[in-house]
Each structure stands twice: as C-alpha cells, then as structure tokens.
Protein backbone atom coordinates (compact mmCIF):
# COMPACT_ATOMS: atom_id res chain seq x y z
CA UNK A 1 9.55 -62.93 -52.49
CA UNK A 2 9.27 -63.54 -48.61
CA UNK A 3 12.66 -61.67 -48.30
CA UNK A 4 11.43 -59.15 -50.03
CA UNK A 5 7.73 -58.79 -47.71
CA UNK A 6 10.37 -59.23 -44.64
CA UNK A 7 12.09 -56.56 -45.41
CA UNK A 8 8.76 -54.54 -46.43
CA UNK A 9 7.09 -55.55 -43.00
CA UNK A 10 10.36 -54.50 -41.34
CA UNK A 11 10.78 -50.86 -42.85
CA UNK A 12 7.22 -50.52 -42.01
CA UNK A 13 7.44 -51.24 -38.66
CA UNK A 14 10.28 -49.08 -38.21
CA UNK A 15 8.54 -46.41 -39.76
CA UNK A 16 6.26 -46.72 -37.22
CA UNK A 17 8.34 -47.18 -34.28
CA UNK A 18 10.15 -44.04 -35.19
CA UNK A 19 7.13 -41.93 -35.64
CA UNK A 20 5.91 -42.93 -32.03
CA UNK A 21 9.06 -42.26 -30.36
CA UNK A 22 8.91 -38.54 -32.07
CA UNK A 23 5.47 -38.08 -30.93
CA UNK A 24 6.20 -39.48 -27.31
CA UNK A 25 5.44 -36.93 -24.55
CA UNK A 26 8.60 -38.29 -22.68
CA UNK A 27 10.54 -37.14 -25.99
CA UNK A 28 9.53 -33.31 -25.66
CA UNK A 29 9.53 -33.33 -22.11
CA UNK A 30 13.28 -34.82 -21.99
CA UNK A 31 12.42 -38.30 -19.61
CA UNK A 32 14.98 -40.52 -21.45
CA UNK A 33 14.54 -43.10 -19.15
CA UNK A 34 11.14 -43.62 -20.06
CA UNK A 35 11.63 -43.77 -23.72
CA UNK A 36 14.76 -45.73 -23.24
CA UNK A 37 12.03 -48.47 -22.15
CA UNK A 38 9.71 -47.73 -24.66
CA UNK A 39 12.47 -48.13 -27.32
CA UNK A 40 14.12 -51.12 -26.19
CA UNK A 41 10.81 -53.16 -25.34
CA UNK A 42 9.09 -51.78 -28.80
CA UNK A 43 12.64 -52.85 -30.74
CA UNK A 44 12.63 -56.21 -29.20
CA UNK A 45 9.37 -57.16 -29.76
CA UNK A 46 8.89 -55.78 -33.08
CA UNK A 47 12.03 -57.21 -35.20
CA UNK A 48 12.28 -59.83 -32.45
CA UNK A 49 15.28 -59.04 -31.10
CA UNK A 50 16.70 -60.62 -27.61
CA UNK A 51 18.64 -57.89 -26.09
CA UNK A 52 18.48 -54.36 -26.83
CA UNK A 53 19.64 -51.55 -24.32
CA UNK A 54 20.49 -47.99 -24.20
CA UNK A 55 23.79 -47.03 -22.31
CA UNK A 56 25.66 -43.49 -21.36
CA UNK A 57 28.77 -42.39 -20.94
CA UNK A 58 29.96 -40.75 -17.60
CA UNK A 59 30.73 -37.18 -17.64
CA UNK A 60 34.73 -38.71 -17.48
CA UNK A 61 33.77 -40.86 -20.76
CA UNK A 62 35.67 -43.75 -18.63
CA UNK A 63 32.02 -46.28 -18.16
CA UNK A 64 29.59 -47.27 -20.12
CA UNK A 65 26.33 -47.07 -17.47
CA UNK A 66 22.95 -49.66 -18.67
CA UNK A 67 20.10 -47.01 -18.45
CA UNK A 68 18.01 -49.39 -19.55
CA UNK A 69 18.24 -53.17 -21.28
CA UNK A 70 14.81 -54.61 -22.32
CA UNK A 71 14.85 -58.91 -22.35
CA UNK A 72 12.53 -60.24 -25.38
CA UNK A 73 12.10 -63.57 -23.47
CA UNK A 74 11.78 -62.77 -20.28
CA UNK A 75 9.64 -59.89 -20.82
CA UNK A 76 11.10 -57.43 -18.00
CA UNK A 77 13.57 -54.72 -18.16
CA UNK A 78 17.02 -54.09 -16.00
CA UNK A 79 19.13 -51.40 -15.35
CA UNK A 80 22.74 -50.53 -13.67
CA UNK A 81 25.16 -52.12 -15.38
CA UNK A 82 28.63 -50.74 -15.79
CA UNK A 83 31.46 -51.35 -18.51
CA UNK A 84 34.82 -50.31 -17.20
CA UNK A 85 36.95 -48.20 -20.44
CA UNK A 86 39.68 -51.02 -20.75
CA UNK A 87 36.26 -53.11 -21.85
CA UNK A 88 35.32 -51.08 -24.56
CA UNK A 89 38.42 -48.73 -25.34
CA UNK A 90 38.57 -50.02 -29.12
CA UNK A 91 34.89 -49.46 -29.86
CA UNK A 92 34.90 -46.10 -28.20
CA UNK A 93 38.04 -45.03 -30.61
CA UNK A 94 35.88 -46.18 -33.23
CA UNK A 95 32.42 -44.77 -31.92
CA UNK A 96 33.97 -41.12 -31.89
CA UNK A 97 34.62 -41.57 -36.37
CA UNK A 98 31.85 -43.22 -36.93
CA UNK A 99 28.07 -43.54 -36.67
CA UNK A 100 28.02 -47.51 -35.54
CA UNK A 101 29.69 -50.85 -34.61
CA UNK A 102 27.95 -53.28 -37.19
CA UNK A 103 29.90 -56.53 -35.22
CA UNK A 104 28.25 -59.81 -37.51
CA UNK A 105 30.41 -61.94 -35.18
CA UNK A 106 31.60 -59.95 -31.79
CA UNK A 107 34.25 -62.75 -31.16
CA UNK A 108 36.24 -62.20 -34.29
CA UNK A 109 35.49 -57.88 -34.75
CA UNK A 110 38.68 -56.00 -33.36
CA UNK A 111 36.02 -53.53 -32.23
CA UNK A 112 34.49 -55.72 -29.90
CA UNK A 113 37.04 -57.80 -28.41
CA UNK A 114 37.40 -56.24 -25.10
CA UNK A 115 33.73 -57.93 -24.53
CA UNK A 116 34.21 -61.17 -24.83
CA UNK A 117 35.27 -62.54 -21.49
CA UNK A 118 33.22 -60.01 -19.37
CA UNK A 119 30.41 -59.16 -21.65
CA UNK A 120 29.54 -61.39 -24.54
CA UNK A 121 30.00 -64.75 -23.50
CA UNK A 122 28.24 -64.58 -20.18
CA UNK A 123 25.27 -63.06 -22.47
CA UNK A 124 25.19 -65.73 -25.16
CA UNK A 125 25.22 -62.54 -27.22
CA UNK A 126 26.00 -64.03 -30.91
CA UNK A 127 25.52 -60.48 -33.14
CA UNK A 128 25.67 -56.66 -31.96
CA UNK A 129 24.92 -53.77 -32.95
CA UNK A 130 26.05 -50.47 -31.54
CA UNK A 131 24.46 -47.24 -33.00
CA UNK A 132 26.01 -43.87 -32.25
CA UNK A 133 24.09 -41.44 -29.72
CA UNK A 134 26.05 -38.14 -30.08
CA UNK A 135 24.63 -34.81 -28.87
CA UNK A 136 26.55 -32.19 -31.74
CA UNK A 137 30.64 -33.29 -31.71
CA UNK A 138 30.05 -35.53 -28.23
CA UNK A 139 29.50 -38.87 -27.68
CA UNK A 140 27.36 -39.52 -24.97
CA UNK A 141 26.37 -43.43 -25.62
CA UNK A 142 24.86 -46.50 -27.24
CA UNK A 143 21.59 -47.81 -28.39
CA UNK A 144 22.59 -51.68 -28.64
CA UNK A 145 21.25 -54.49 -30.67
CA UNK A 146 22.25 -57.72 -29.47
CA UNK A 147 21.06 -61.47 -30.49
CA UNK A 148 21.34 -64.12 -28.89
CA UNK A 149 22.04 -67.96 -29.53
CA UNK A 150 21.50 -67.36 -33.28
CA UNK A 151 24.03 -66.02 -36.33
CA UNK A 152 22.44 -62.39 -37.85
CA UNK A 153 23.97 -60.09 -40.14
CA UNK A 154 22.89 -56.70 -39.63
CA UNK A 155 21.32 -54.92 -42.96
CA UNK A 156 21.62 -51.57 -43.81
CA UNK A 157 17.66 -50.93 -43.13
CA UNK A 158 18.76 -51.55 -39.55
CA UNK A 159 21.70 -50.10 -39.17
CA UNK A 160 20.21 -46.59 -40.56
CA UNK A 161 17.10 -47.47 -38.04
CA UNK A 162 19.66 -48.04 -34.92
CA UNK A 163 21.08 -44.86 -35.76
CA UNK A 164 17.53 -43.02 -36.42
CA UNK A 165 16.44 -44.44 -33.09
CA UNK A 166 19.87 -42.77 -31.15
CA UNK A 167 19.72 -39.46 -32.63
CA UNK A 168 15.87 -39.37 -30.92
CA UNK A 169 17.54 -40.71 -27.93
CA UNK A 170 19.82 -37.71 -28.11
CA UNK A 171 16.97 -35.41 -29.07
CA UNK A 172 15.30 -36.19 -26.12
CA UNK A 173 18.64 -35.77 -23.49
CA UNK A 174 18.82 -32.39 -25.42
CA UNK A 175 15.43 -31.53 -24.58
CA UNK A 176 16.01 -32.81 -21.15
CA UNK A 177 19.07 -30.47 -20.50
CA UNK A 178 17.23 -27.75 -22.13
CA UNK A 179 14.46 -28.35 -19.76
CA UNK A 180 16.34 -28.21 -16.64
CA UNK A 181 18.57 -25.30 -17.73
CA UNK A 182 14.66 -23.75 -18.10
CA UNK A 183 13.84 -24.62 -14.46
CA UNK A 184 17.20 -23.71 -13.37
CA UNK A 185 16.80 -19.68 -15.41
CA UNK A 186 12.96 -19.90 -14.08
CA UNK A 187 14.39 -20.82 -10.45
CA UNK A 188 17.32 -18.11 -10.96
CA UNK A 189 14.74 -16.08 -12.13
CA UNK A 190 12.61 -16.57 -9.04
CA UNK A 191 15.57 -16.44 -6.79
CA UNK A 192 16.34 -12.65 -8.29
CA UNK A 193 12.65 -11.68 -8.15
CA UNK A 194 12.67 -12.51 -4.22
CA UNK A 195 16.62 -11.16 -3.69
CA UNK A 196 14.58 -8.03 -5.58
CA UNK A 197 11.89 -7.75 -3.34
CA UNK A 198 13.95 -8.26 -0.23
CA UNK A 199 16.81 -5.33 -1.71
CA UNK A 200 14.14 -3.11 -2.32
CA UNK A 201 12.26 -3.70 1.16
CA UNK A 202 15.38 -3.29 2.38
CA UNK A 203 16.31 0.02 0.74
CA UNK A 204 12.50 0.94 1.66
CA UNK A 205 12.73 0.19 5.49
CA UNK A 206 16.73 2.19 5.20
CA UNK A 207 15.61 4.76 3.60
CA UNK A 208 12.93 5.35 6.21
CA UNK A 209 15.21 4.66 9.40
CA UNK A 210 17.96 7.14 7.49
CA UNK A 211 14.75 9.83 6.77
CA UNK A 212 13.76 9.25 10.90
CA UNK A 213 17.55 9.61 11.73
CA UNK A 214 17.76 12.82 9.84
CA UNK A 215 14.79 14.09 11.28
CA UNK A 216 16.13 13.20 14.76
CA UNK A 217 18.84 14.96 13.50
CA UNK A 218 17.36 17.93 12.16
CA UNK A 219 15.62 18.81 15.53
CA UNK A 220 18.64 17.93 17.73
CA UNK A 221 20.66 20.58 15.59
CA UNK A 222 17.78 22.47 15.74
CA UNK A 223 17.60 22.28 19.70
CA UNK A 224 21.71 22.71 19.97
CA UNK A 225 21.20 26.00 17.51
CA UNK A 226 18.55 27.16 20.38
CA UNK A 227 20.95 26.56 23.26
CA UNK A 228 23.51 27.54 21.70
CA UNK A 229 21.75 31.41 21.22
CA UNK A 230 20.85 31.19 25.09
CA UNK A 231 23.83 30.21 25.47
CA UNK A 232 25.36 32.89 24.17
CA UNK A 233 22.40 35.60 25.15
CA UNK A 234 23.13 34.67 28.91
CA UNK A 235 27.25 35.16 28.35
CA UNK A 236 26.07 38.42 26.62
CA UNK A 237 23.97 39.14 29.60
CA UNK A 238 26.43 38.40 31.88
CA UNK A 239 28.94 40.36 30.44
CA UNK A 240 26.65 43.57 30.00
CA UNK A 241 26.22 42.69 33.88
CA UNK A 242 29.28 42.81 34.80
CA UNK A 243 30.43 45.22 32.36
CA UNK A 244 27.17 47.28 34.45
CA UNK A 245 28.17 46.88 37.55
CA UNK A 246 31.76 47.98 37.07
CA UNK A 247 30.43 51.17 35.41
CA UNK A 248 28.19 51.74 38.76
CA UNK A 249 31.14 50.72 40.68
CA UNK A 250 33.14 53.59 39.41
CA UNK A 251 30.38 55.94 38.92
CA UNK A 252 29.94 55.23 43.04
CA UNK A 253 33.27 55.91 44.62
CA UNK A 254 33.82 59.25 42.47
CA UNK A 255 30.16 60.16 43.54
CA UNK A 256 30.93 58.55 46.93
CA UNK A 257 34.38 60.86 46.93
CA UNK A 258 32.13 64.33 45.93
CA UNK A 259 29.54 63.63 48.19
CA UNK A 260 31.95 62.98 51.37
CA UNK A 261 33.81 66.00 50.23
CA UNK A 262 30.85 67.99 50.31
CA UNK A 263 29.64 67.05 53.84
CA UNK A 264 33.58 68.00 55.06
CA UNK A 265 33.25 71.07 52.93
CA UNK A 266 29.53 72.15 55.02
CA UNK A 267 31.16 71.07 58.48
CA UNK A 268 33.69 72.78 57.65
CA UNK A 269 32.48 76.07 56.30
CA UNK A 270 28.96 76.09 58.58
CA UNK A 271 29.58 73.95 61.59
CA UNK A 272 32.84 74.44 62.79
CA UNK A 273 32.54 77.54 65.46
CA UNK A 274 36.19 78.62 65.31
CA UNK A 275 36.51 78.15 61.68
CA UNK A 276 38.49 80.75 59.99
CA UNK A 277 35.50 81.95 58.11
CA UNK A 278 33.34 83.21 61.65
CA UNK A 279 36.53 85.02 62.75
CA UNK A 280 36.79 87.02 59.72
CA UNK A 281 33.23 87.42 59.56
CA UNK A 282 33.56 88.81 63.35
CA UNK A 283 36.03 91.28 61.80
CA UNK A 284 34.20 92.03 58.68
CA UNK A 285 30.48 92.59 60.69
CA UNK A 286 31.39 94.48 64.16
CA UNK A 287 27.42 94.28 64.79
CA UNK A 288 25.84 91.71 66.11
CA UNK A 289 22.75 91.78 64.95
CA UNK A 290 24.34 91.70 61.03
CA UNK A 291 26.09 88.91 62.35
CA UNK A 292 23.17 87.00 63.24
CA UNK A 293 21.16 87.63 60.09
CA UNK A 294 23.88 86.40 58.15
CA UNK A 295 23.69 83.60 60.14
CA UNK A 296 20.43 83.05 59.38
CA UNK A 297 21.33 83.76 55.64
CA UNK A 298 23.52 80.94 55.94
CA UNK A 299 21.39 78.60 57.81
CA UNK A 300 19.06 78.74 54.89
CA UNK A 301 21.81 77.98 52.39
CA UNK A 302 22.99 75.13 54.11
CA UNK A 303 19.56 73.38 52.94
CA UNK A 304 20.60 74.36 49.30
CA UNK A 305 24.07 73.48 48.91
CA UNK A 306 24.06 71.46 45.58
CA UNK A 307 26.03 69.39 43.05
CA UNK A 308 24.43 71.48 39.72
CA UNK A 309 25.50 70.97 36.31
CA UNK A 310 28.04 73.40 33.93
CA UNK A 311 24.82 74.57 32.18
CA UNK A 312 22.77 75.26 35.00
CA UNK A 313 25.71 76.69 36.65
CA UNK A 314 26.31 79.26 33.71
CA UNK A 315 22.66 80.16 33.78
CA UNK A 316 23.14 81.31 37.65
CA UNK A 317 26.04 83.34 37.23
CA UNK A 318 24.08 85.25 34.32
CA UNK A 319 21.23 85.93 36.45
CA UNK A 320 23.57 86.76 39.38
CA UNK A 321 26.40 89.65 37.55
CA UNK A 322 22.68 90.79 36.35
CA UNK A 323 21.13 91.03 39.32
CA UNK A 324 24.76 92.40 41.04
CA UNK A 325 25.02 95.17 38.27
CA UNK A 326 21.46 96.36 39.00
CA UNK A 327 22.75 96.91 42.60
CA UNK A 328 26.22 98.82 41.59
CA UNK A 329 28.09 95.62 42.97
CA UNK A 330 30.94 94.02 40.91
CA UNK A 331 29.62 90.67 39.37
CA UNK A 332 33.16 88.77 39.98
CA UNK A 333 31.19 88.16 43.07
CA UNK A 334 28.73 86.08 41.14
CA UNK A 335 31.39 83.00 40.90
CA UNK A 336 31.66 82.96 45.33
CA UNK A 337 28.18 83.32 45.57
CA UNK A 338 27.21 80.78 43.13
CA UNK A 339 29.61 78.25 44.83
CA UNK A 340 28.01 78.93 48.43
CA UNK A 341 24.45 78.08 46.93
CA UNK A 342 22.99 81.11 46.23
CA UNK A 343 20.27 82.45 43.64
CA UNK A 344 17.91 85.09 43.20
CA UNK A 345 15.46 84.07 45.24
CA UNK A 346 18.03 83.88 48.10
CA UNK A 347 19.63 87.52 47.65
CA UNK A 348 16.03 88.93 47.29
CA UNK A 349 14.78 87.49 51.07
C-alpha cells in the first residue's frame, strides 16, 4: 500500500513538473539555460534526487558540455563541465538507438564504463540515468539522473518522465533556434530595408546628377550647334567676300583697260595738233572759218564722249540714218558719228 501511494505521489508530481516546464516562459521563448535550472532543481527536490544535470553535445559530437547540474544537498547549481568522447563513446553508440541509459549499477553497465575512473567514482554516483534529448534524427544531449551513496533501480514511471522532461528540453532549443533564425530574417530583413533605402537614394541622387549632366549637355550641344552656324555663316561670308572682291577685281582692270583706252583714244583724236585727223581735215575744209566751227563742234563732243550700252547704242543710230535721210545724206554715216559722240541734239546746234 505505501508503494503503491509512492508511486501515486510520484506520477503526480511529475505530472506537475511537466505541466510547468510546458507553461514556462523560458520554454516558448527558447532560454534553455534557465529551464535547465528549473528542471534540475524542481527534479531534485521533488523525487529527491542528488544529482541531476542537463548536458550538450558540441557541434563535433566529440564532448559532452554540463549546461547545468543542480546539487540536492548543497542546494546550489554548477556549470562547465566537459566529458571528453573516449569517456562516453559506448553510451553515445547506444544514445543514437535508443531513447535512454537506464544504468541500476554504472560500475558493472557496459554503457557506462568509460565513467568510472573520471566520472562516477569521484561523484559517489551509485545509479544513473541518462534520458535522450534529440532534436528530429540528432542527438544533441542528456538530461541525467544520478544518486548518490544509495542503490536505486530506475522504474519505468521515471524513465518515461526523464525522457518527457528531454524532449521539452529539446522543444525549447528548437524554439530557441527558431527564435534567433527570427531575429536573424528580422535583422536580414532590416539590413535589406536600409541597403533599399540607400539603393534607391542612390539611384534618386544618380538619376538627378545624370538628368543635370544631360542638361549640361543639352545646352553645350546646343551652344556648339550655335557656333558651329557662325561658324560656318562667317566662312560663308568670307568666301562671298572674297569670291566679291575678285569679281570687282576683274570687273576693275577691264574697266580700268576701257577707260585708259578711252583717254589715249581723246588725246589722240582731239589733243594731238599734228594728228593725222587735223591734216586731213586741213585738206577736207580749205576755209578757215569751217575749220574753226568744227572745232568748236568738236570741243563740245569731247564733253560727251561715252561708254553707252548695245541698246542705247542701236536707239542712236535709228534716230541718226533718220535724221541723215531727212537731209539726203547716206546713213552709213550714222555708225562714225555715233562712235565720235554725237546725237540729235548735237547735229541740230
């Protein structure tokens, strides 16, 4: 009957601690260490218990590191220890299969024999229980049960809590990774938002220097296109100058050439006194006084000697055979008289 109560007391207990370590906030939030020490000191005290402790494998799976290892009679908790693998290389063979280590007596349990010198006789530790913590197909440690200076065999009601108590402990390294995989998107997240908002500040502030470039741009092409037409304009100009000049430089020396012509043609038709023209005018006019009015008639066409053009020319000689046929005179004379400047006003005075 008192086994029986025991064992009722027990479950309910355990009952108990496992519905506070699923409720804990350190549970959801994913702080193993602090329900490691809530589990170990609530395990110890409650089924009165010595030693119990919580230890994780590296990520190399080569030591066993003491997160946390709760003392019944000395009330305190430590931390740091370190099992090397060639300690515990036949419980971890066994720990991968199965869910526990149930060692009754450590010192005779193949599974536990690389303990003894370094572990379990320096600890007094007289029964041990190892419960699995696995996260999916990986083993990632130990929730331990150890007593100390007293025989125990471990009953199934504890076993199945050991095990209860490592898949929370699991649970809650789960939720811890998840966590910081969380911080680590929300700080990736943040990262990107900022690289964002920097990229698009920085397009912003390109996209204006590239629009003020291709303004400056715009109006230096704008200002070449203007000189450029100058430019060009003035070689135009300069050209049609030149080209300009050289046209009035060979309209000149022909006009030059007819104009000097003329003057030797006057000198030498009205100014020279021995000229061949006087002598036969001597011979053609005996009298003197018809000499000297055709002097006169000659002084005044000296003052109208003329370059004319072929049209006006043709309108002279018209006037001139009509003016000669009036008279009885042949107009062949029309062509002389035209060429030594006269008109009709002339050969009426």
């Amino acid at each position: 009957m008192d086994r029986i109560q025991r064992e009722l007391t027990r479950a309910r207990f355990q009952q108990n601690i496992l519905a506070e370590v699923s409720a804990h906030p350190s549970a959801r939030s994913g702080d193993f260490q602090t329900l490691a020490k809530f589990i170990t000191k609530s395990v110890a005290e409650g089924l009165g218990i010595e030693r119990v402790g919580v230890w994780l494998f590296n990520d190399s799976k080569n030591e066993l590191l003491n997160v946390d290892t709760y003392f019944q009679s000395k009330a305190l908790h430590s931390s740091g220890a370190i099992l090397k693998e060639v300690e515990f290389r036949e419980e971890f063979q066994y720990l991968v299969k199965e869910k526990y280590v149930d060692a009754n007596d450590p010192y005779t349990d193949p599974r536990t024999k690389g303990f003894i010198e370094t572990y379990l006789k320096p600890n007094g530790i007289t029964a041990m229980l190892d419960g699995v913590i696995r996260m999916g197909e990986e083993l990632i440690g130990t929730l331990c049960f150890e007593h100390v200076g007293k025989k125990h065999k471990w009953q199934d009601d504890e076993i199945i809590f050991c095990s209860q108590l490592g898949d929370q402990i699991a649970l809650t390294i789960s939720n811890q990774r998840k966590n910081q995989i969380y911080e680590e998107l929300i700080a990736r997240e943040n990262e990107l938002r900022e690289l964002n908002e920097s990229l698009e500040q920085l397009v912003e502030e390109r996209t204006k220097k590239l629009r003020n470039s291709n303004e400056e741009l715009e109006s230096t092409i704008s200002t070449l296109k203007k000189a450029q037409n100058q430019l060009i304009l003035s070689e135009k100009m300069a050209s049609l100058g030149q080209l300009v000049a050289g046209i009035a430089h060979e309209i000149n020396n022909p006009i030059a050439a007819i104009q000097a012509s003329a003057e030797n043609l006057k000198e030498s038709l009205f100014e020279s006194e021995y000229s061949l023209f006087q002598k036969e005018l001597k011979e053609l006019l005996p009298d003197h006084k018809s000499q000297n009015l055709f002097q006169e008639v000659i002084q005044v066409l000296k003052s109208r000697i003329e370059i004319i053009s072929g049209r006006e020319r043709m309108s002279r000689r018209k006037r001139i055979e009509s003016w000669l046929h009036q008279r009885g005179l042949p107009d062949s004379f029309s062509f002389h008289l035209i060429d030594v400047g006269f008109d009709l006003d002339v050969l009426e005075s």
